[in-house]
C-alpha atoms as a PDB file:
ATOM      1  CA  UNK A   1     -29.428 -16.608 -29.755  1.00  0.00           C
ATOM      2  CA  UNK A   2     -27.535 -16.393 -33.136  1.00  0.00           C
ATOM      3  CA  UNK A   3     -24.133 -18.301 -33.349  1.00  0.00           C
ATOM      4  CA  UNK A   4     -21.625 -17.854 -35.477  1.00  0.00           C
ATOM      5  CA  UNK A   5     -19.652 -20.835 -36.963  1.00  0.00           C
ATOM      6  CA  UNK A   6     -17.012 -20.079 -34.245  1.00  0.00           C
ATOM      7  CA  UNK A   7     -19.485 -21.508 -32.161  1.00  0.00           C
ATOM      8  CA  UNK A   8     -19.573 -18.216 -30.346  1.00  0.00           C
ATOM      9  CA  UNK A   9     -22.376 -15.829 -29.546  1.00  0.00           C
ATOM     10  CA  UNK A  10     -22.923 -13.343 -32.454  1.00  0.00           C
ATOM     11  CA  UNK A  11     -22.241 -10.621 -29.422  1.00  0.00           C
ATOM     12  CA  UNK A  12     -19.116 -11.856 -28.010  1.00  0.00           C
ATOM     13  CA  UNK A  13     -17.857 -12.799 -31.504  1.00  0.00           C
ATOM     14  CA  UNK A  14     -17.998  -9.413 -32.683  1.00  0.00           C
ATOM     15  CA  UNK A  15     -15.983  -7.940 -29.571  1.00  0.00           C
ATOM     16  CA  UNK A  16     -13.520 -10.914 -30.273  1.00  0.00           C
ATOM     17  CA  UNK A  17     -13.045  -9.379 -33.705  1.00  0.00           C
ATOM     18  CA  UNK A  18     -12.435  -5.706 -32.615  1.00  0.00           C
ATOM     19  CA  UNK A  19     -10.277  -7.052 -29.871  1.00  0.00           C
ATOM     20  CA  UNK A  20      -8.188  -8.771 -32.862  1.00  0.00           C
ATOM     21  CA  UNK A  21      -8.076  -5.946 -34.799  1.00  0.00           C
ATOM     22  CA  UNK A  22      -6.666  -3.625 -32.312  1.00  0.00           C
ATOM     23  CA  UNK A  23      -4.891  -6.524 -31.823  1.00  0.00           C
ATOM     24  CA  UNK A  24      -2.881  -6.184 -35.310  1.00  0.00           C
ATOM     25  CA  UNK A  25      -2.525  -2.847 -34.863  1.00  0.00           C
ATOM     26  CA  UNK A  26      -0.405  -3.791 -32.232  1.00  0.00           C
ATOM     27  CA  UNK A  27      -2.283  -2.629 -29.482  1.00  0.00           C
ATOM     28  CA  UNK A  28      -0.966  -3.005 -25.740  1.00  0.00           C
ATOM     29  CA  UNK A  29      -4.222  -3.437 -24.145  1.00  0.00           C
ATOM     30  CA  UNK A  30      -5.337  -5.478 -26.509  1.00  0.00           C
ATOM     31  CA  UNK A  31      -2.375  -8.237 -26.351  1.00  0.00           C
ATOM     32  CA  UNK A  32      -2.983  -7.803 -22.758  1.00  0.00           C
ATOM     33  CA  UNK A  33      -6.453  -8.547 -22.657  1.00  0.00           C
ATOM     34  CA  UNK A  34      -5.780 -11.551 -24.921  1.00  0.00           C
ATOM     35  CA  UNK A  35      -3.191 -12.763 -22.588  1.00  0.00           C
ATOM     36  CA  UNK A  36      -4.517 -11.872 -19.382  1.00  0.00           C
ATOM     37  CA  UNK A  37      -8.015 -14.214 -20.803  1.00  0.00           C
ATOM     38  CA  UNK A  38      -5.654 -17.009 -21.838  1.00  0.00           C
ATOM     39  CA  UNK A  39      -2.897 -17.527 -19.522  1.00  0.00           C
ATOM     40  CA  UNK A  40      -4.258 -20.144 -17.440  1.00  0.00           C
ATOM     41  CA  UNK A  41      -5.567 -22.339 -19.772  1.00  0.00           C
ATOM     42  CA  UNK A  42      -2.849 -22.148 -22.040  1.00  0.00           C
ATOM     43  CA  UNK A  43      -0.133 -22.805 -19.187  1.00  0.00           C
ATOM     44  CA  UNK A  44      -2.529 -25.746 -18.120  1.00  0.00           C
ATOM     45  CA  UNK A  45      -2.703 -27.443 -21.569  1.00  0.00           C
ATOM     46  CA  UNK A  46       0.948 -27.058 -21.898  1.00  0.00           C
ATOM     47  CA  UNK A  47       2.113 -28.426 -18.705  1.00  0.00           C
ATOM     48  CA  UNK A  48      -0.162 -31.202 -18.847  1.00  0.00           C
ATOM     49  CA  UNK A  49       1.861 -32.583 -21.841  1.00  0.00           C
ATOM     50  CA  UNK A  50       5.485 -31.650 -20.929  1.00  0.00           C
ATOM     51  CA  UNK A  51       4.592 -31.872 -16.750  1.00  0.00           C
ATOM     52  CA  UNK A  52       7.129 -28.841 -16.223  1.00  0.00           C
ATOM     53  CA  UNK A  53       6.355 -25.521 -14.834  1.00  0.00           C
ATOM     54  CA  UNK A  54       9.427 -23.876 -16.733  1.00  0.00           C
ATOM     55  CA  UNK A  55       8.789 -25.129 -19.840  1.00  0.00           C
ATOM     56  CA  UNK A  56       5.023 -24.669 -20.165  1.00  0.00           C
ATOM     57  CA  UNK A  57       6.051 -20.961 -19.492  1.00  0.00           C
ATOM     58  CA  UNK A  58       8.055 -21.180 -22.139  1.00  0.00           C
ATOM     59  CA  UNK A  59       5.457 -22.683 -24.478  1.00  0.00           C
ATOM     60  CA  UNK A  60       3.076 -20.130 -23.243  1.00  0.00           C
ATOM     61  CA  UNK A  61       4.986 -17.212 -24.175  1.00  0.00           C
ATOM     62  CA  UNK A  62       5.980 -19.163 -27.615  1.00  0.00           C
ATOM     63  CA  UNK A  63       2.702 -19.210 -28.512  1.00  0.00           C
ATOM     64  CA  UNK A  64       1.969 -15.602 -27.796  1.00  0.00           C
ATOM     65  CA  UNK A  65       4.961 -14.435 -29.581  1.00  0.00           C
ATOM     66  CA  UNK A  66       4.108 -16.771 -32.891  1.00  0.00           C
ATOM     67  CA  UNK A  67       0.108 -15.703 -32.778  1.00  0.00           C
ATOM     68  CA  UNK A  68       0.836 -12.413 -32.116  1.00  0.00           C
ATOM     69  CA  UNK A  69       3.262 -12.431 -35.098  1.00  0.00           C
ATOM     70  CA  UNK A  70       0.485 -14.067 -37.277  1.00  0.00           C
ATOM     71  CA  UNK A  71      -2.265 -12.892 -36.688  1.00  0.00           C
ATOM     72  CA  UNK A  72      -3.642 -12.471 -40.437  1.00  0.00           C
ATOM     73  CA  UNK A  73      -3.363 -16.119 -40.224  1.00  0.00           C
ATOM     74  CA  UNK A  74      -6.232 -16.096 -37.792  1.00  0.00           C
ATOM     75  CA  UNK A  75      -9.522 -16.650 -39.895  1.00  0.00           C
ATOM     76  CA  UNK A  76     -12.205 -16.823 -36.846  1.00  0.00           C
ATOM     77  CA  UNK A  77     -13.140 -20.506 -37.687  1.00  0.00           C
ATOM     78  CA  UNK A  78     -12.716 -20.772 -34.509  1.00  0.00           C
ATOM     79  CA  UNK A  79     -12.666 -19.048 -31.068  1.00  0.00           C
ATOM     80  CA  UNK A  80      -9.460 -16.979 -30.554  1.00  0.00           C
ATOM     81  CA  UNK A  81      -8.809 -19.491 -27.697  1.00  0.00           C
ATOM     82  CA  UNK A  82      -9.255 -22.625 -29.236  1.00  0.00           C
ATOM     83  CA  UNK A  83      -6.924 -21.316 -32.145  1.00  0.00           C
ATOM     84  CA  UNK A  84      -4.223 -20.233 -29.041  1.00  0.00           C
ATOM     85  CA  UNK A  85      -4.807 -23.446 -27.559  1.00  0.00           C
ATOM     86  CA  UNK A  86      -3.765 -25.603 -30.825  1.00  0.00           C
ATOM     87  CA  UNK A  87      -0.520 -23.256 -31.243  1.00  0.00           C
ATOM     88  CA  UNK A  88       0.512 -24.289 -27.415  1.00  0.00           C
ATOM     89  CA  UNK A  89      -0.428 -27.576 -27.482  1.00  0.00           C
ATOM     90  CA  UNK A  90       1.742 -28.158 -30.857  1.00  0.00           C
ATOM     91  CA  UNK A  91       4.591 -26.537 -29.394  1.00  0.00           C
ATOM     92  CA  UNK A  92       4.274 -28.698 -26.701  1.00  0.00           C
ATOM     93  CA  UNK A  93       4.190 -31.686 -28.422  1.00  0.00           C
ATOM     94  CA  UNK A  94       6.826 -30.571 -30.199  1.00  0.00           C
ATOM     95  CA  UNK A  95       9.161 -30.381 -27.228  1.00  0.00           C
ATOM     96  CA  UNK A  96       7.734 -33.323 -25.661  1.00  0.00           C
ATOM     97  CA  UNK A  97       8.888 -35.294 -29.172  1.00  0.00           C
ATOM     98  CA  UNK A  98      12.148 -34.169 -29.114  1.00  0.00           C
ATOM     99  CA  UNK A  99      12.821 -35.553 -25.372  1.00  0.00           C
ATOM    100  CA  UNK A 100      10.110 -38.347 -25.830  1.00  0.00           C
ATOM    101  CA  UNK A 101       9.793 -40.036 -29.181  1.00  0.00           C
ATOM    102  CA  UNK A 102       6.843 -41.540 -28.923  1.00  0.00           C
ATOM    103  CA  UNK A 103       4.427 -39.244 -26.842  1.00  0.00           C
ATOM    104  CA  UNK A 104       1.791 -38.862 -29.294  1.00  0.00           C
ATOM    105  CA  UNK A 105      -2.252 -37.805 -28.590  1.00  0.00           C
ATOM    106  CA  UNK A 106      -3.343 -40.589 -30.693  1.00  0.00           C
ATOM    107  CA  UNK A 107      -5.736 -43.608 -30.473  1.00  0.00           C
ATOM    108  CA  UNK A 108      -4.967 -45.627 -27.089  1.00  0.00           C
ATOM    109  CA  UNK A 109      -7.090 -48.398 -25.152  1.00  0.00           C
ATOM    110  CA  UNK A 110     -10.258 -47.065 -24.014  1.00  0.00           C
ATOM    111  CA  UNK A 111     -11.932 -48.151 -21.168  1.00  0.00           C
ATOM    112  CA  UNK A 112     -15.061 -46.716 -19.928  1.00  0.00           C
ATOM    113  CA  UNK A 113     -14.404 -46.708 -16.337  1.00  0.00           C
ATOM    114  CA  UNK A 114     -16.834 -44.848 -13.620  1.00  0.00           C
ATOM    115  CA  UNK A 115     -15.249 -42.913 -10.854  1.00  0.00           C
ATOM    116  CA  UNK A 116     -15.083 -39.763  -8.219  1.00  0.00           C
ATOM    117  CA  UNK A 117     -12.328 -37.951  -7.862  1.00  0.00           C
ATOM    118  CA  UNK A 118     -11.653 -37.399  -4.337  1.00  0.00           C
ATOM    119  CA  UNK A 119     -13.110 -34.159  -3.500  1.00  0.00           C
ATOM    120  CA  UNK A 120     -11.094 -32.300  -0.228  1.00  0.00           C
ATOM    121  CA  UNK A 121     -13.053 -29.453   1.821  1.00  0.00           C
ATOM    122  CA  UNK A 122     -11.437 -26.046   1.638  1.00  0.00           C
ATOM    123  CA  UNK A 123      -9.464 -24.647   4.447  1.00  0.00           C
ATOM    124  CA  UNK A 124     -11.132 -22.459   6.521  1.00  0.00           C
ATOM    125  CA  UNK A 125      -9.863 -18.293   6.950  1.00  0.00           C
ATOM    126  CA  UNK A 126      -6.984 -18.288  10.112  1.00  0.00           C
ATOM    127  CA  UNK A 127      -5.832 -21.703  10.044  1.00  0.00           C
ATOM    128  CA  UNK A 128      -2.477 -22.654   9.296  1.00  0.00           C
ATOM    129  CA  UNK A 129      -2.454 -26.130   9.838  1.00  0.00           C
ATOM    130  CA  UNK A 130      -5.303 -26.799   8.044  1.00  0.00           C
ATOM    131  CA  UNK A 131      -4.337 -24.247   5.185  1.00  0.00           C
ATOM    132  CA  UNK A 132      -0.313 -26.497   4.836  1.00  0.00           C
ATOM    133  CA  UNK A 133      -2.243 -30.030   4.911  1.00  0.00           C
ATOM    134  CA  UNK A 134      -4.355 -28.724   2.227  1.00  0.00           C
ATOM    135  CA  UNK A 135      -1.483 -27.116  -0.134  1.00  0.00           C
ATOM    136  CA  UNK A 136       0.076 -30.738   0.681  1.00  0.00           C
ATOM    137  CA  UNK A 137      -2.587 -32.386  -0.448  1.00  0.00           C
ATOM    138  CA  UNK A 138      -2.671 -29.882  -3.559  1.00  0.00           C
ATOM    139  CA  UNK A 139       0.711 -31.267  -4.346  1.00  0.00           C
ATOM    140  CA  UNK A 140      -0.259 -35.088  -4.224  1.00  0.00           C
ATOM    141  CA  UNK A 141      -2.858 -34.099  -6.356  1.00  0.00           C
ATOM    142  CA  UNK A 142      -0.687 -31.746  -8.622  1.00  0.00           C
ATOM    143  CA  UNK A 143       1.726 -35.217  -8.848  1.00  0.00           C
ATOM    144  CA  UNK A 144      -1.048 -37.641  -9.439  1.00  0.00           C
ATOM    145  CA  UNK A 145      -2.201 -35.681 -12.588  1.00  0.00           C
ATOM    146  CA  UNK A 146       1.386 -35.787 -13.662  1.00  0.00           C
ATOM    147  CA  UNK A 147       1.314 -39.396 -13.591  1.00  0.00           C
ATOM    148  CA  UNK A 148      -1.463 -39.806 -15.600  1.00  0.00           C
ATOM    149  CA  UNK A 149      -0.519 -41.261 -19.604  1.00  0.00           C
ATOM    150  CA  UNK A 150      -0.751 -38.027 -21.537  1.00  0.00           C
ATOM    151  CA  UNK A 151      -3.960 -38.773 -23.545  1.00  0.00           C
ATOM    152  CA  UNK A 152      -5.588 -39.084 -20.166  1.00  0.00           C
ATOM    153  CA  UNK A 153      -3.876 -36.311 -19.092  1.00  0.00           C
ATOM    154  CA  UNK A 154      -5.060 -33.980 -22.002  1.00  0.00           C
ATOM    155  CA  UNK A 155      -8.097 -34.766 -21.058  1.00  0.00           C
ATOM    156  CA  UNK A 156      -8.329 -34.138 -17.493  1.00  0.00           C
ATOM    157  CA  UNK A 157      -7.214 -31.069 -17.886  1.00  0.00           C
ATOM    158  CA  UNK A 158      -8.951 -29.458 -20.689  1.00  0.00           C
ATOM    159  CA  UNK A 159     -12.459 -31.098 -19.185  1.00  0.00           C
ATOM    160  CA  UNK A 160     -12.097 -30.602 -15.339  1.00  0.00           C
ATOM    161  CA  UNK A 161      -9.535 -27.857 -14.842  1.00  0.00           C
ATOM    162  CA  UNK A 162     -10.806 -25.703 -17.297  1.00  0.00           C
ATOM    163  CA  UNK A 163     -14.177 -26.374 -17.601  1.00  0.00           C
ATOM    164  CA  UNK A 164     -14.507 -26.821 -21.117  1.00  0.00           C
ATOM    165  CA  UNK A 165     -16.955 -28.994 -22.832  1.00  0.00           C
ATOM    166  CA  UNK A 166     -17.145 -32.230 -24.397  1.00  0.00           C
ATOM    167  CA  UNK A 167     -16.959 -30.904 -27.540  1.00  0.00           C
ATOM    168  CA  UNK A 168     -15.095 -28.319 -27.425  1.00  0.00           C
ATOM    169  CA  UNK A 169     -12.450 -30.811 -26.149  1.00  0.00           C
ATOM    170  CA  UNK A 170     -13.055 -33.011 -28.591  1.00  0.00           C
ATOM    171  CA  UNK A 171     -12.248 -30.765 -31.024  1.00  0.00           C
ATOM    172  CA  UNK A 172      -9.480 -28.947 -29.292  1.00  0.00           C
ATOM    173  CA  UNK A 173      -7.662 -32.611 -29.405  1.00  0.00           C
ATOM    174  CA  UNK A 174      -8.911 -33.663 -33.149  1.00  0.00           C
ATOM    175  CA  UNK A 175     -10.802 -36.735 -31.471  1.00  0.00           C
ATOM    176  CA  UNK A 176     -14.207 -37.604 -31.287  1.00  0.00           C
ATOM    177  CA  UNK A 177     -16.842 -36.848 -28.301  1.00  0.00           C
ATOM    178  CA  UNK A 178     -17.456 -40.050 -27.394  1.00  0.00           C
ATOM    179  CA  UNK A 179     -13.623 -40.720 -27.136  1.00  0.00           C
ATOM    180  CA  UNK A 180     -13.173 -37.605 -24.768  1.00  0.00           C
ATOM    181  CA  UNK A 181     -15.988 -39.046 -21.895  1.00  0.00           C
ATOM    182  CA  UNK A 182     -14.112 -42.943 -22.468  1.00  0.00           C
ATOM    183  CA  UNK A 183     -10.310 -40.747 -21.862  1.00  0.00           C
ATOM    184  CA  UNK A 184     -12.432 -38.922 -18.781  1.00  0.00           C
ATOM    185  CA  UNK A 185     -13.673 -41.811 -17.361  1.00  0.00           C
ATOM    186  CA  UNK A 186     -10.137 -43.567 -17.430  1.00  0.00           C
ATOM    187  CA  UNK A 187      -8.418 -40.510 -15.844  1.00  0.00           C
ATOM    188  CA  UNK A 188     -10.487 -40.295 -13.035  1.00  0.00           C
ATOM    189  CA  UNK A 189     -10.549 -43.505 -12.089  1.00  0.00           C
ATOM    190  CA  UNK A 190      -6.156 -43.652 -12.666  1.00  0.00           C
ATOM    191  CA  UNK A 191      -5.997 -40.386 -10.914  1.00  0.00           C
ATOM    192  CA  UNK A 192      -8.181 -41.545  -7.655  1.00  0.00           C
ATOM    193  CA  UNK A 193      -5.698 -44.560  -7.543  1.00  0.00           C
ATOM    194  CA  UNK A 194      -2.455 -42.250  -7.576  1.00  0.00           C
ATOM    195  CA  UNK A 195      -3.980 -40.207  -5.303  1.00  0.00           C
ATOM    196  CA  UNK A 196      -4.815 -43.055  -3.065  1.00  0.00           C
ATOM    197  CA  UNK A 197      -1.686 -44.552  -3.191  1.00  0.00           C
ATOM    198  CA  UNK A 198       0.376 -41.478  -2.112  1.00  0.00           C
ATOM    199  CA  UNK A 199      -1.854 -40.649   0.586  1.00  0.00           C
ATOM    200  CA  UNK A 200      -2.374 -44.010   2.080  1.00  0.00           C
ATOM    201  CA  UNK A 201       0.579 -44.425   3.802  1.00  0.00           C
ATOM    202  CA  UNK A 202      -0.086 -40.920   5.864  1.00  0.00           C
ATOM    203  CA  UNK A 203      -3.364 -41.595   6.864  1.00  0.00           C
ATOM    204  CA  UNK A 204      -2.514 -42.277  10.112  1.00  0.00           C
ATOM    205  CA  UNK A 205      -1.688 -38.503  10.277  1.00  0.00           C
ATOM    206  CA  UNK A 206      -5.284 -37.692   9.472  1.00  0.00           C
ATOM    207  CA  UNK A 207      -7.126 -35.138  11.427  1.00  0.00           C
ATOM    208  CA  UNK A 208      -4.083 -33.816  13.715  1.00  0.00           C
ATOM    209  CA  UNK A 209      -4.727 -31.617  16.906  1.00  0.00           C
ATOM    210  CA  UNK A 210      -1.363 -29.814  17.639  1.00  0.00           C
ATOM    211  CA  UNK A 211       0.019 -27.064  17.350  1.00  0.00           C
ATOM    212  CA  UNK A 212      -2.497 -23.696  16.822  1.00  0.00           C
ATOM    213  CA  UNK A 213      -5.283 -25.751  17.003  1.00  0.00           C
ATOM    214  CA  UNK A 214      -4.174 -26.888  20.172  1.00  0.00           C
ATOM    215  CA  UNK A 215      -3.208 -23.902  21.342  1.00  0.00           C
ATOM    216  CA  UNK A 216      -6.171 -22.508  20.807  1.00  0.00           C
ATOM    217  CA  UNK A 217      -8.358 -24.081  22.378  1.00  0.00           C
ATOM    218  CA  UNK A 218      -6.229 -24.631  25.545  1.00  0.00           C
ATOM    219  CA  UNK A 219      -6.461 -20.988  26.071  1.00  0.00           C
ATOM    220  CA  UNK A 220     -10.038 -20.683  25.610  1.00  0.00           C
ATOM    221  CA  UNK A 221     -10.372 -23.699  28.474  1.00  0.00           C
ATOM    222  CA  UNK A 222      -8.480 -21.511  30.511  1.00  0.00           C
ATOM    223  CA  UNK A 223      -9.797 -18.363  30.044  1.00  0.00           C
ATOM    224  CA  UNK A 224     -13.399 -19.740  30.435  1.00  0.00           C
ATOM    225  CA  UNK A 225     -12.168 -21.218  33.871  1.00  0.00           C
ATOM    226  CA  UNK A 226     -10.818 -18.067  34.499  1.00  0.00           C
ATOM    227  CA  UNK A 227      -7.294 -19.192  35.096  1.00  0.00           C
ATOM    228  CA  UNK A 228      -4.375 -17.346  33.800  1.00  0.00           C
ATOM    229  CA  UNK A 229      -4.519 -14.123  32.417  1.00  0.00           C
END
């Protein structure tokens, strides 16, 4: 299949262009389409610098309002995402700079470390207890990632949460690909010990049988004895 320099399909790169155009011609589907494709990963890349939910919104809609606004600065050497991603992530930085001096996504230590992250089993339909352990353990997770160093960080995010490649990371963060699977490595193995650490202590918590569960299946013993009613 033909690619473009955008790295993109020939197909898709052409509806990426009309969606642009409409796009300057200020077009309200067409910013929502943009948005509505972007949201997530732009709100991910964000908050994975600055670690705040109110201020990667901010940053989100930032960089919407400044690419919107400059769009004939947009020259398709890239994929309209990547070039989104760049605005939030400099805003980010930006902000992150002016409360932290010296956060920076430069060269740090890297250590090729091998590791799993931790992988939790989803909650089945109609169970509550199950479904609040498992939004708990979202949150451990959620505060592990936070405590990651930001280069790590960066990384985790734009690799495992949203799935993009090696090198489109790579060049999403200016560094090479070999320095985005060392970063990877590192996370995963710093984010299975923060994870590890915060759930250790409530092990011993593991696997309860109260409440609903309980419930439950005390009234199908009884109802299979026949007792009650």
């Amino acid at each position: 299949m033909q690619r473009t320099a955008a790295g993109l399909p020939a197909g898709l790169r052409l509806l990426e262009a009309e969606l642009i155009d409409r796009a300057r011609s200020r077009d309200e589907a067409a910013f929502r389409e943009i948005m509505q494709a972007n949201n997530r990963r732009l709100y991910r890349l964000a908050r994975g610098i600055l670690r705040s939910d109110s201020e990667a919104e901010d940053v989100v809609q930032e960089t919407y309002v400044r690419a919107f606004t400059h769009l004939d600065r947009f020259k398709g050497e890239s994929a309209l995402s990547t070039w989104l991603s760049r605005i939030a992530i400099n805003e980010a930085l930006g902000r992150a700079r002016s409360a932290r001096p010296h956060v920076e996504l430069g060269a740090v230590p890297e250590e090729a470390l091998e590791a799993q992250i931790i992988k939790f089993p989803v909650s089945p339909a109609g169970d509550p207890e199950r479904t609040m352990a498992q939004r708990e353990i979202q949150r451990v997770v959620e505060r592990a990632i936070d405590e990651l160093p930001d280069v790590f960080r960066m990384v985790f995010v734009a690799r495992v949460m949203e799935g993009m490649t090696i090198e489109e990371t790579a060049d999403l963060l200016g560094v090479k690909p070999e320095t985005v699977k060392t970063r990877l490595h590192r996370a995963r193995t710093m984010l299975r010990e923060n994870v590890e650490k915060e759930i250790g202590p409530v092990m011993m918590d593991a696997f309860p049988f109260a409440g609903w569960r309980c419930e439950h299946l005390t009234e199908a013993v009884l109802e299979r004895l026949g007792i009650g009613g």
